[in-house]
N, C-alpha and C. Protein backbone atom coordinates (compact mmCIF):
# COMPACT_ATOMS: atom_id res chain seq x y z
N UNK A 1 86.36 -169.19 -26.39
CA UNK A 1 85.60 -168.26 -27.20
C UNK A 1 86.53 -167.14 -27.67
N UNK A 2 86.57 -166.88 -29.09
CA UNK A 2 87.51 -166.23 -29.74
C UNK A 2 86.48 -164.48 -30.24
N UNK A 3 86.88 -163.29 -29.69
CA UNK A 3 86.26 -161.98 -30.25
C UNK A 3 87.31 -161.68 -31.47
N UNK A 4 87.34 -161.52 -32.43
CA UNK A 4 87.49 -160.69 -33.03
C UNK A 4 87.41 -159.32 -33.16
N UNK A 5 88.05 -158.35 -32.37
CA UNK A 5 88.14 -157.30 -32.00
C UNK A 5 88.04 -156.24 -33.24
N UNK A 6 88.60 -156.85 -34.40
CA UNK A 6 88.48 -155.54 -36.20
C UNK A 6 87.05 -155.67 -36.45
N UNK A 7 86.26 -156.74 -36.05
CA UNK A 7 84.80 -156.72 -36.32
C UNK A 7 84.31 -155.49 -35.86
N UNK A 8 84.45 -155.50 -34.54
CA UNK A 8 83.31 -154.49 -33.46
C UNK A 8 84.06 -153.40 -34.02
N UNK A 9 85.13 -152.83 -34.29
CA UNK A 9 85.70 -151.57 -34.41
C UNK A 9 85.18 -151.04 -35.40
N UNK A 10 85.11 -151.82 -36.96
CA UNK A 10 84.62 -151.43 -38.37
C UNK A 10 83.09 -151.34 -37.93
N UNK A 11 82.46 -151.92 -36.91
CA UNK A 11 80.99 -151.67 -36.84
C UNK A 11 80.89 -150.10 -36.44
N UNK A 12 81.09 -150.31 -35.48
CA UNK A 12 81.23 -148.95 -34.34
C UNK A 12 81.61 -147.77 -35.62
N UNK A 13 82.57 -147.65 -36.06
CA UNK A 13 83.03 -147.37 -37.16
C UNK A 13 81.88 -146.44 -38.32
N UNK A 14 81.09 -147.77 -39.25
CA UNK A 14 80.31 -147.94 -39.91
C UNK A 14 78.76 -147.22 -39.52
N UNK A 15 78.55 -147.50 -37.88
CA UNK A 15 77.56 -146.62 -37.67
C UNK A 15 77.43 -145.59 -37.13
N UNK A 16 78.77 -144.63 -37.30
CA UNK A 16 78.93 -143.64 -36.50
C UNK A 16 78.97 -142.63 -37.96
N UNK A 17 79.59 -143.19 -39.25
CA UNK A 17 79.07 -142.41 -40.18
C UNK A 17 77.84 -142.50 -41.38
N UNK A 18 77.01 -143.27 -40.86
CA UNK A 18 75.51 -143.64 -41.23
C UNK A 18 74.64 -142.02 -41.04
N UNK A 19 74.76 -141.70 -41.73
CA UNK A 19 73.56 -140.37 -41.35
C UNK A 19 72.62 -140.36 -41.17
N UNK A 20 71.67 -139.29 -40.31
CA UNK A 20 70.54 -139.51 -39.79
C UNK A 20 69.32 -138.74 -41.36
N UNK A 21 68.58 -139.03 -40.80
CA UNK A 21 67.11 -138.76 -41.35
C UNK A 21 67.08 -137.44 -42.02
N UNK A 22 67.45 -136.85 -40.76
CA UNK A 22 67.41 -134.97 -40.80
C UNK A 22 68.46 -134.64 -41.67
N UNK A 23 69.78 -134.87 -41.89
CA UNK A 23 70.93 -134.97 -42.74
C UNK A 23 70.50 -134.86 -43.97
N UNK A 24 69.95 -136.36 -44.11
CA UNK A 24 69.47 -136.42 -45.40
C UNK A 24 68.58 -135.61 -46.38
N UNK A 25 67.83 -135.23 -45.69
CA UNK A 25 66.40 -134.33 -46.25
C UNK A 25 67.41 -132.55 -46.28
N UNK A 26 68.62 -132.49 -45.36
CA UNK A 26 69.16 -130.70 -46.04
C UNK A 26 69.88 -130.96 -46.92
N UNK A 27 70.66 -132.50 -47.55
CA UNK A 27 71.42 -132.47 -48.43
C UNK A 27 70.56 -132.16 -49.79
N UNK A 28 68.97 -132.94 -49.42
CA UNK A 28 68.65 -132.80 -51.09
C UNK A 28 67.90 -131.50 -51.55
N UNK A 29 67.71 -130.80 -50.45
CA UNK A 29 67.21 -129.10 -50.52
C UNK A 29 67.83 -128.43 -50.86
N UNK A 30 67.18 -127.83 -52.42
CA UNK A 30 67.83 -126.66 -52.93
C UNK A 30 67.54 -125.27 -52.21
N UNK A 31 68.23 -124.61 -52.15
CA UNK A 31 68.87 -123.12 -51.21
C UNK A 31 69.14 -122.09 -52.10
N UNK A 32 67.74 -120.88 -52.67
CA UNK A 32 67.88 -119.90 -52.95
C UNK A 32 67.93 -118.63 -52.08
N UNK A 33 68.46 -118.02 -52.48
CA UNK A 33 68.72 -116.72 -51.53
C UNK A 33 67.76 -115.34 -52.50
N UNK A 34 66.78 -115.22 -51.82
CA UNK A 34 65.80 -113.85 -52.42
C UNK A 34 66.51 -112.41 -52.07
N UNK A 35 67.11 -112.38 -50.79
CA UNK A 35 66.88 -111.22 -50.61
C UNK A 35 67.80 -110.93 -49.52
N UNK A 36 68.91 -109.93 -49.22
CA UNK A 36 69.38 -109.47 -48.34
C UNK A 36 69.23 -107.99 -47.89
N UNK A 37 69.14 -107.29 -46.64
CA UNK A 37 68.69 -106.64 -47.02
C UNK A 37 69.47 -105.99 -45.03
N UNK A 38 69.91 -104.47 -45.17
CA UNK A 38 70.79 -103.83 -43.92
C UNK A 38 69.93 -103.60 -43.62
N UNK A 39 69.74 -103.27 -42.27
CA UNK A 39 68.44 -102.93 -41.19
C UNK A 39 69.22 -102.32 -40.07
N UNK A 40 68.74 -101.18 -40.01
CA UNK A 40 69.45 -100.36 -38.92
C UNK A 40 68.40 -100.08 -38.39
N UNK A 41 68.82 -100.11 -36.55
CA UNK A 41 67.87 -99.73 -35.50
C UNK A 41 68.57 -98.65 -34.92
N UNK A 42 67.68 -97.42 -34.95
CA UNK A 42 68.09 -96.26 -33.75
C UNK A 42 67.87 -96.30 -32.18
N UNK A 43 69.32 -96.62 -31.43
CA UNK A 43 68.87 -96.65 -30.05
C UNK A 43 69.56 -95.41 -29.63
N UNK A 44 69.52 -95.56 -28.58
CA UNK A 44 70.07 -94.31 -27.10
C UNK A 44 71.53 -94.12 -27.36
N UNK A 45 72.23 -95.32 -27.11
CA UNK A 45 73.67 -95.30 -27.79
C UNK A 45 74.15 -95.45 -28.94
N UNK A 46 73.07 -95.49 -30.16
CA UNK A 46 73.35 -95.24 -31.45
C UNK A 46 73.00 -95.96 -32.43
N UNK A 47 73.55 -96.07 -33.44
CA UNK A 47 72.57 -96.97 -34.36
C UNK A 47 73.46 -98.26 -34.40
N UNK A 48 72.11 -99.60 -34.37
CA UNK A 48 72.69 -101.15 -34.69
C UNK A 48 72.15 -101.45 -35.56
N UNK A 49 73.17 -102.40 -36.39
CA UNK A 49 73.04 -103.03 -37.68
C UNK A 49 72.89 -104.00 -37.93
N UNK A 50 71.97 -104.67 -38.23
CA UNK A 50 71.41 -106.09 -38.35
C UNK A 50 71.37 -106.44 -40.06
N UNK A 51 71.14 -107.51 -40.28
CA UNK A 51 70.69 -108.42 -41.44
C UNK A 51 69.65 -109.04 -41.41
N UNK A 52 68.55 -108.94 -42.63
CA UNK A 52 67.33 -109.72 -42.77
C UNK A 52 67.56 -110.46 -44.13
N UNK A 53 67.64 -111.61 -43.84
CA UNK A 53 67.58 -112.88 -44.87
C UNK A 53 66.16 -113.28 -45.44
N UNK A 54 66.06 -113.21 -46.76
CA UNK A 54 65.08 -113.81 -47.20
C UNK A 54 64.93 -115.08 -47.80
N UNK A 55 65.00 -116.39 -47.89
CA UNK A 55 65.31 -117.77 -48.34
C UNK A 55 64.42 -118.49 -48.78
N UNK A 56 64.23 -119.04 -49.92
CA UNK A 56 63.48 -120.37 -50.59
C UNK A 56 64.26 -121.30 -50.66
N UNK A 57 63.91 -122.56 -49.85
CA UNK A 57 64.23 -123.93 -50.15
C UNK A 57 63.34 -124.63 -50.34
N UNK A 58 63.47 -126.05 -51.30
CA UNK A 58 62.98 -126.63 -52.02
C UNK A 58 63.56 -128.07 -52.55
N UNK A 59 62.74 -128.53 -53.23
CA UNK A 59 62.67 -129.77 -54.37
C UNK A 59 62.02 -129.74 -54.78
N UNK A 60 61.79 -130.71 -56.26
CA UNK A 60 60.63 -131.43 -56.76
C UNK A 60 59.38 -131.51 -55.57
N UNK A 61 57.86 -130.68 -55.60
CA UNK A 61 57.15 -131.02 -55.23
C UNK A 61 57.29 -130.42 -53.73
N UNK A 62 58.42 -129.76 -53.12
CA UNK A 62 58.01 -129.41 -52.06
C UNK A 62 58.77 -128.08 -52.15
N UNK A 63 58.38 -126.68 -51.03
CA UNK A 63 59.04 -125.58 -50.82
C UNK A 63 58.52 -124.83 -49.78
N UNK A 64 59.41 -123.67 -49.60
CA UNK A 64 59.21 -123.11 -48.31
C UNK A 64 59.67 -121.74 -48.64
N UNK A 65 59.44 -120.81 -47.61
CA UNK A 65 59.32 -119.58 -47.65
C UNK A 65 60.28 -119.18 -46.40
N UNK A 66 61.34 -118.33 -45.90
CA UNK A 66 61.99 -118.46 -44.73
C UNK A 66 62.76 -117.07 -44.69
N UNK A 67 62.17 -116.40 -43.47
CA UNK A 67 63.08 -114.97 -43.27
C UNK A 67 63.93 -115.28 -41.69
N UNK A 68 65.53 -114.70 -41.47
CA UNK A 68 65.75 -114.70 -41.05
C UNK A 68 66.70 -113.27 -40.16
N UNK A 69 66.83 -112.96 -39.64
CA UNK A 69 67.27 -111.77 -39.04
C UNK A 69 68.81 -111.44 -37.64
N UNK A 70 69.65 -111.20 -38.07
CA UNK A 70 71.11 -111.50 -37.37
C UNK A 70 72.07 -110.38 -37.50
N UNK A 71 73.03 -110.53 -36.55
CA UNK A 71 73.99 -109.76 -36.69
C UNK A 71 74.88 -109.17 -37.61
N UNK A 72 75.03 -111.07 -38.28
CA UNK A 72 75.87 -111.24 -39.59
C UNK A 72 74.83 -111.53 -40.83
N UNK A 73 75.85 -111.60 -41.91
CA UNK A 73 74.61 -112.08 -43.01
C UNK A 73 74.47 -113.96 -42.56
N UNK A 74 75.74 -114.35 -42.32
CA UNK A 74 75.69 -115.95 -42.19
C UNK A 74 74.69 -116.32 -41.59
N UNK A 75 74.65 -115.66 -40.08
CA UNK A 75 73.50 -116.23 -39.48
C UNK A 75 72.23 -115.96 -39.74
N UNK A 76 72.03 -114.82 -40.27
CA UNK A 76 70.57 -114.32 -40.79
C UNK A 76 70.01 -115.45 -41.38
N UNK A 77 71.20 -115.72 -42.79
CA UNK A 77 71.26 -117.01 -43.50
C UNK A 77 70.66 -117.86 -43.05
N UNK A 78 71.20 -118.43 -42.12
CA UNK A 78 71.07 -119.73 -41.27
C UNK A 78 69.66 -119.81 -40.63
N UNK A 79 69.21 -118.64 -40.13
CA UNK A 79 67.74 -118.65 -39.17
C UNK A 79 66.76 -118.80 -40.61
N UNK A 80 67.27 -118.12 -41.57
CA UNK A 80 66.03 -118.29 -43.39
C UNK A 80 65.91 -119.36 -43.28
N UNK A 81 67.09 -120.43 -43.51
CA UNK A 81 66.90 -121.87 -43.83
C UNK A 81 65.68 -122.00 -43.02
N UNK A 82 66.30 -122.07 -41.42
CA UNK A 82 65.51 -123.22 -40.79
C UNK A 82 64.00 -122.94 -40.52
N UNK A 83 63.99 -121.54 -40.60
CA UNK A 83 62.65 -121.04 -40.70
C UNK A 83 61.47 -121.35 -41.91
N UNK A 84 62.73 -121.34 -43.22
CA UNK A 84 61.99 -122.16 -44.43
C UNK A 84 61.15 -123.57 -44.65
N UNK A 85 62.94 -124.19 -44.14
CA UNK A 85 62.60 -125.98 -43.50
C UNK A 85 61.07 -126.17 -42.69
N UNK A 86 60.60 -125.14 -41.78
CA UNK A 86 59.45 -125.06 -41.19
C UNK A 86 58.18 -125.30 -41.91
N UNK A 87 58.42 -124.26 -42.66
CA UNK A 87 57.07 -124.06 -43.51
C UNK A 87 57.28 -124.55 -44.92
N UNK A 88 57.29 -125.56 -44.98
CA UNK A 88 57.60 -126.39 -46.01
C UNK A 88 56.10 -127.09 -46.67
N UNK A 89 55.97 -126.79 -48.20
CA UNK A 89 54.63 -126.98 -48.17
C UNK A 89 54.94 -128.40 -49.62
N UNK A 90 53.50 -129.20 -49.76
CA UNK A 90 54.23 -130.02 -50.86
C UNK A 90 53.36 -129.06 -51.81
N UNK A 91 53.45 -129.49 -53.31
CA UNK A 91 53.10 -128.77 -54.36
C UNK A 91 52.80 -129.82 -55.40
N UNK A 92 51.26 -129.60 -55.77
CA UNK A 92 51.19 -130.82 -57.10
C UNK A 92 51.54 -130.68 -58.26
N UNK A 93 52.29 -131.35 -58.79
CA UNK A 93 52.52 -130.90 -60.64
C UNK A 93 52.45 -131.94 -61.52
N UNK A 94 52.14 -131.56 -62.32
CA UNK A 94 51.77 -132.63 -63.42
C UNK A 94 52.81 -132.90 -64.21
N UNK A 95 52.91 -134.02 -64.89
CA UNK A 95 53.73 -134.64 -65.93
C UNK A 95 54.31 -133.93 -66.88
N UNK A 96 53.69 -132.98 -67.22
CA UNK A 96 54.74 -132.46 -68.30
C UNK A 96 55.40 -130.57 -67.18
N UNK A 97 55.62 -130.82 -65.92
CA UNK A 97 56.29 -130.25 -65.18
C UNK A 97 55.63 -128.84 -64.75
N UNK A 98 54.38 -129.04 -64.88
CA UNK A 98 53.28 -127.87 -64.51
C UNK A 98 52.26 -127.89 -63.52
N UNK A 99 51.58 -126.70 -63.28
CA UNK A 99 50.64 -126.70 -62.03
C UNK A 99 49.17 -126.95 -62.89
N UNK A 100 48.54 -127.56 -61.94
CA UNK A 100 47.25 -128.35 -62.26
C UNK A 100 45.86 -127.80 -63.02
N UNK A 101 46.33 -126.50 -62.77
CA UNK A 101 45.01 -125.16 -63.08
C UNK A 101 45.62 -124.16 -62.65
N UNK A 102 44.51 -122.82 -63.04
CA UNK A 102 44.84 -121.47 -62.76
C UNK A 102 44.37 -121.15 -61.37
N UNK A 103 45.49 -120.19 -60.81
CA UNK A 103 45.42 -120.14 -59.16
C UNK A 103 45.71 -119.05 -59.28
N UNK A 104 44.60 -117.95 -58.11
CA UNK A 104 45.20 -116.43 -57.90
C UNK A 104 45.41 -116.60 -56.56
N UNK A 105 46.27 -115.70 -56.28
CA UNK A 105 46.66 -115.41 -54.61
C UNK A 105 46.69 -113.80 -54.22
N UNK A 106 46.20 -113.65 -53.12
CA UNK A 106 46.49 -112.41 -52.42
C UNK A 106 47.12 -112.14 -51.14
N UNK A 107 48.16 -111.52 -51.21
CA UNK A 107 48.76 -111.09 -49.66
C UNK A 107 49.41 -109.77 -49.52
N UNK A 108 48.63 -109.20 -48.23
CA UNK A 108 48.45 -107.75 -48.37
C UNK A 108 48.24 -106.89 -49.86
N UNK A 109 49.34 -106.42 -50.30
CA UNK A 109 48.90 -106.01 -51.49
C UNK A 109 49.17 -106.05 -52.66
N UNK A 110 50.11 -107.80 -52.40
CA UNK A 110 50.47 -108.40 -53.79
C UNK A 110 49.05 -109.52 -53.88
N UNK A 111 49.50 -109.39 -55.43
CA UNK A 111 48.82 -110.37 -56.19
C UNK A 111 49.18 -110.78 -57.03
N UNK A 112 49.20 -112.52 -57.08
CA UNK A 112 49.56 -113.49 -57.58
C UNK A 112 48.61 -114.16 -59.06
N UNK A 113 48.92 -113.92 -59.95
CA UNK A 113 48.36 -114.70 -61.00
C UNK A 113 49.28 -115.95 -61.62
N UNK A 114 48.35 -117.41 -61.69
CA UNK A 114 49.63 -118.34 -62.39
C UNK A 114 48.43 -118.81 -63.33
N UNK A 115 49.38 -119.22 -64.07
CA UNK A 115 48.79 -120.25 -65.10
C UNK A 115 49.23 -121.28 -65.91
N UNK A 116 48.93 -122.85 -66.32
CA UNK A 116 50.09 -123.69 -66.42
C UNK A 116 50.16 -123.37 -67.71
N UNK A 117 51.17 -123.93 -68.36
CA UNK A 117 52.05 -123.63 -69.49
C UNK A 117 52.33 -124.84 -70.34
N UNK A 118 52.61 -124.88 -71.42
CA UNK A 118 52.89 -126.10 -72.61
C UNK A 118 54.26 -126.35 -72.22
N UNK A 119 54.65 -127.50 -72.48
CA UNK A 119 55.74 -128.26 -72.39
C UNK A 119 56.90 -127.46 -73.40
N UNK A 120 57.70 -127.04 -72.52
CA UNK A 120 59.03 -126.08 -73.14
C UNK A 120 58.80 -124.94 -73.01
N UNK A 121 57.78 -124.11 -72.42
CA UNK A 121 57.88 -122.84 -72.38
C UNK A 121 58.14 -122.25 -71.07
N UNK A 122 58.80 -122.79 -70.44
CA UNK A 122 59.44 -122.42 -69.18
C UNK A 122 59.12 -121.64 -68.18
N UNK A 123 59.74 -121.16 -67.33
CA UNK A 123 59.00 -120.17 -66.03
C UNK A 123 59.13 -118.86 -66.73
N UNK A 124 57.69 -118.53 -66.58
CA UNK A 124 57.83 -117.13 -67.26
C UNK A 124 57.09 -116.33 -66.00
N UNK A 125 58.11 -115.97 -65.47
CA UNK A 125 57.66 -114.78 -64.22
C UNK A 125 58.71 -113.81 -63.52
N UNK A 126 58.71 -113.48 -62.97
CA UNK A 126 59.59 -112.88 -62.25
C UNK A 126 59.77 -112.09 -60.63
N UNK A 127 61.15 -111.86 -60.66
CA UNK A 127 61.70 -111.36 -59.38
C UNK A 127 61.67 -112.77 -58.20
N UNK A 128 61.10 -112.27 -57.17
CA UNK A 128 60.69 -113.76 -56.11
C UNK A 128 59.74 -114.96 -56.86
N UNK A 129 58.72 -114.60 -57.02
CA UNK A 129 58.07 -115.58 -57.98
C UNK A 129 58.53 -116.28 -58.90
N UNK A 130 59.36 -116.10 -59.93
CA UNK A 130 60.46 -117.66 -60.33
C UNK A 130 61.12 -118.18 -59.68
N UNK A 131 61.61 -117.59 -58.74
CA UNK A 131 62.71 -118.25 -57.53
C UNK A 131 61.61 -119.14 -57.05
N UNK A 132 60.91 -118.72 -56.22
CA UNK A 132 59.98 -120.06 -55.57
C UNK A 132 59.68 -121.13 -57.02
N UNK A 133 58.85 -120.89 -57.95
CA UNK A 133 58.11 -122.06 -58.95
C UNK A 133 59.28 -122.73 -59.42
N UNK A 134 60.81 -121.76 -59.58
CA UNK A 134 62.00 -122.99 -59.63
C UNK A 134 62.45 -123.95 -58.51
N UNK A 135 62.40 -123.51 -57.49
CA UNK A 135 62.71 -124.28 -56.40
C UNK A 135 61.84 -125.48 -56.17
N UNK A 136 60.61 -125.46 -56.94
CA UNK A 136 59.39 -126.13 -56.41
C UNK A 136 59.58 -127.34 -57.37
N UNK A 137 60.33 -127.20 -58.45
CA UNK A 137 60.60 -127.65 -59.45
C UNK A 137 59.44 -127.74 -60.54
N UNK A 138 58.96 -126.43 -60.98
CA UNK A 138 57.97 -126.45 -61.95
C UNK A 138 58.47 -125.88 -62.42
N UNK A 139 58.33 -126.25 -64.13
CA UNK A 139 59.50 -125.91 -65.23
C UNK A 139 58.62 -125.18 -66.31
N UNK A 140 57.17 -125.38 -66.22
CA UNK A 140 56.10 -124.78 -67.45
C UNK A 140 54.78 -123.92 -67.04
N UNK A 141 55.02 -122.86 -66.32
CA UNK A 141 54.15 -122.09 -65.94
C UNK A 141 54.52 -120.40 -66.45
N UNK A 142 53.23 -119.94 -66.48
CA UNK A 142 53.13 -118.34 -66.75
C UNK A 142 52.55 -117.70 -65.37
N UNK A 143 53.39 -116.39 -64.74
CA UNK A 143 52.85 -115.94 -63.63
C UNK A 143 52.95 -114.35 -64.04
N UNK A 144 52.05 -114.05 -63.01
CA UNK A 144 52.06 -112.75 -63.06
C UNK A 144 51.96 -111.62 -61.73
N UNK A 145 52.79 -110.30 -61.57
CA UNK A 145 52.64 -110.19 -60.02
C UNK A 145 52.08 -108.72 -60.55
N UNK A 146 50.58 -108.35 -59.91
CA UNK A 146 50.08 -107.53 -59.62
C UNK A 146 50.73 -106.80 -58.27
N UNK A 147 50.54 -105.44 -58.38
CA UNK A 147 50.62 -104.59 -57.01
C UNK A 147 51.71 -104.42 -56.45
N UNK A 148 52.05 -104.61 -55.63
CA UNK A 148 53.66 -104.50 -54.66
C UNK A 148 54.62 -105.04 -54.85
N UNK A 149 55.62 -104.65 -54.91
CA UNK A 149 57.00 -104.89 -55.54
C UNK A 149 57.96 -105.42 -54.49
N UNK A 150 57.29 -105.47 -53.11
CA UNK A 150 57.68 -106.29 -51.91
C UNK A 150 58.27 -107.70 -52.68
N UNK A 151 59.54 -108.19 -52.17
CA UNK A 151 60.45 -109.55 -52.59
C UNK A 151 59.52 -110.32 -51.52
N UNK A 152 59.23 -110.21 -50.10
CA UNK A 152 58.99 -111.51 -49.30
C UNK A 152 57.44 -111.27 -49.59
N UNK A 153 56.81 -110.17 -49.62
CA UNK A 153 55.24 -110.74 -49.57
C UNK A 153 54.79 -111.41 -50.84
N UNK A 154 55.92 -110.86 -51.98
CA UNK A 154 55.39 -111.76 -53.45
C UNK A 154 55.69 -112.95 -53.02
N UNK A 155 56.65 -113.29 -52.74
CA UNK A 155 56.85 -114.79 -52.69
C UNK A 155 56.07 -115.70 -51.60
N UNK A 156 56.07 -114.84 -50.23
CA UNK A 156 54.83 -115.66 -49.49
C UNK A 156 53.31 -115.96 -50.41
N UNK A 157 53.07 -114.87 -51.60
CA UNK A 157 51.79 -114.51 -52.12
C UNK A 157 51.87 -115.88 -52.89
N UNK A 158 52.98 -116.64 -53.70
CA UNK A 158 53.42 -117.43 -54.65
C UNK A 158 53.07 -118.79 -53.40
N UNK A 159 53.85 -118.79 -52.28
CA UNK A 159 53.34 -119.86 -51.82
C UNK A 159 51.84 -119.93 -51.52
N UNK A 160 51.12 -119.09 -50.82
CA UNK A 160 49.85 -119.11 -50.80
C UNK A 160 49.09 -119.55 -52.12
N UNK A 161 49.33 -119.29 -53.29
CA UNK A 161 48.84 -119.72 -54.46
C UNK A 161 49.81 -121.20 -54.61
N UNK A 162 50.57 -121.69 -54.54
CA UNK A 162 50.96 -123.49 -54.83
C UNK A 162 49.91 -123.96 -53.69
N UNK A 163 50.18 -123.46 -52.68
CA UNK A 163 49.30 -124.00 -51.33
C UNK A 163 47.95 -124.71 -52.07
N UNK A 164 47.33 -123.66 -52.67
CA UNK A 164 45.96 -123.62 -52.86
C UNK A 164 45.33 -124.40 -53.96
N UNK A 165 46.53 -124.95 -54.82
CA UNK A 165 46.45 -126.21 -56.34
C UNK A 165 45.73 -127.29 -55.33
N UNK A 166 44.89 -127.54 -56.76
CA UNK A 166 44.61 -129.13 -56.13
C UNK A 166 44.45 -129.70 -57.79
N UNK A 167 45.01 -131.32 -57.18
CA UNK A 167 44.86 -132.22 -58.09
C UNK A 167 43.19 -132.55 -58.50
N UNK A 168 43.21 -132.97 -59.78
CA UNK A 168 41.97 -133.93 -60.37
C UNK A 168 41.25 -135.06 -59.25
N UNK A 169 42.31 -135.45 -58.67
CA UNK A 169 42.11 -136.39 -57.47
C UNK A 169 41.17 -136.03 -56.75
N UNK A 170 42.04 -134.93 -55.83
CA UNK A 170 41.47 -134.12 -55.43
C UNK A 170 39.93 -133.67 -55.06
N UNK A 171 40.09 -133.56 -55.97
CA UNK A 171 38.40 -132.32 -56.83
C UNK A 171 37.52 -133.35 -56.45
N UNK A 172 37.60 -134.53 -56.96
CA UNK A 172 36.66 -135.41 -57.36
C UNK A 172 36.38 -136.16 -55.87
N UNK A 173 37.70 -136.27 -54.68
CA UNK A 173 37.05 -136.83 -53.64
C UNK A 173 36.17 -135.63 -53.15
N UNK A 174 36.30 -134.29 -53.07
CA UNK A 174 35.48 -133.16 -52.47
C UNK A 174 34.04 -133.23 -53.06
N UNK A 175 34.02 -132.96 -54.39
CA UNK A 175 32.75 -133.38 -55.09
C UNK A 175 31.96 -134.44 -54.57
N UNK A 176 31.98 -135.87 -54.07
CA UNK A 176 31.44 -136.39 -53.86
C UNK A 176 31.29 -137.09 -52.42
N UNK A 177 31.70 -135.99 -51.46
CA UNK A 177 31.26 -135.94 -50.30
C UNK A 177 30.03 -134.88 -50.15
């Protein structure tokens, strides 16, 4: 009985750089950065300086909302992601790259107005609120931010309003229960 020993090696090989599941799903997440922001704490021996990260990640159809808080900015960075990755919500959009109907949102004392949009007229909103509806990959919506000028509660306010779309589908299984 003859082994061929270059077999098993190129295997061993072959499945050691096969990537996993989890790999896959941070390569295809887009990674906006909302918000950095110095945070100083007064103690006994003086003042410490921290970093608070604010982060939207995303694709087509899915996004997330993610604050993180660190020594450095990197790691602040790093805790946004994975905190984002968490709360990862999907988002319905329609064919010509828009949300399904008009959706208001409230959080604390922002407020969220959207509304979908004709084909080519692009994200018309601003500050945190285009960052999320780009990440989400919706390309034809009109928004609007009432009240607080807060970067993370608009944009939590923005997810709470994708949250809350529902498809035609949708509607129609609720209706007829």
């Amino acid at each position: 009985m003859v082994i061929n020993i270059d077999k098993i090696i190129t295997r061993k090989k072959q499945n050691s750089r096969r990537p996993t599941v989890g790999r896959l799903k941070e390569t295809k997440l887009i990674e906006r950065l909302i918000q950095i922001s110095r945070v100083t704490k007064v103690t006994k021996g003086g003042k410490k300086l921290s970093f608070r990260a604010v982060v939207v990640i995303g694709d087509t159809g899915l996004v997330g909302v993610g604050v993180g808080k660190a020594e450095d900015v990197v790691n602040a960075f790093k805790k946004a992601k994975t905190d984002a990755r968490k709360n990862l919500i999907t988002v319905p959009i329609t064919k010509s790259l828009t949300i399904p109907h008009n959706v208001t949102a409230d959080v604390g004392a922002c407020k969220i107005i959207m509304r979908p949009s004709i084909q080519g007229s692009g994200v018309i909103a601003g500050g945190a609120v285009r960052t999320v509806l780009e990440v989400a990959g919706i390309k034809n919506v009109i928004a609007k931010q009432l009240g607080s000028d807060n970067l993370l509660n608009n944009a939590r306010a923005a997810i709470v309003a994708l949250e809350s779309l529902t498809t035609p589908h949708e509607k129609s299984l609720t209706l007829s229960k």
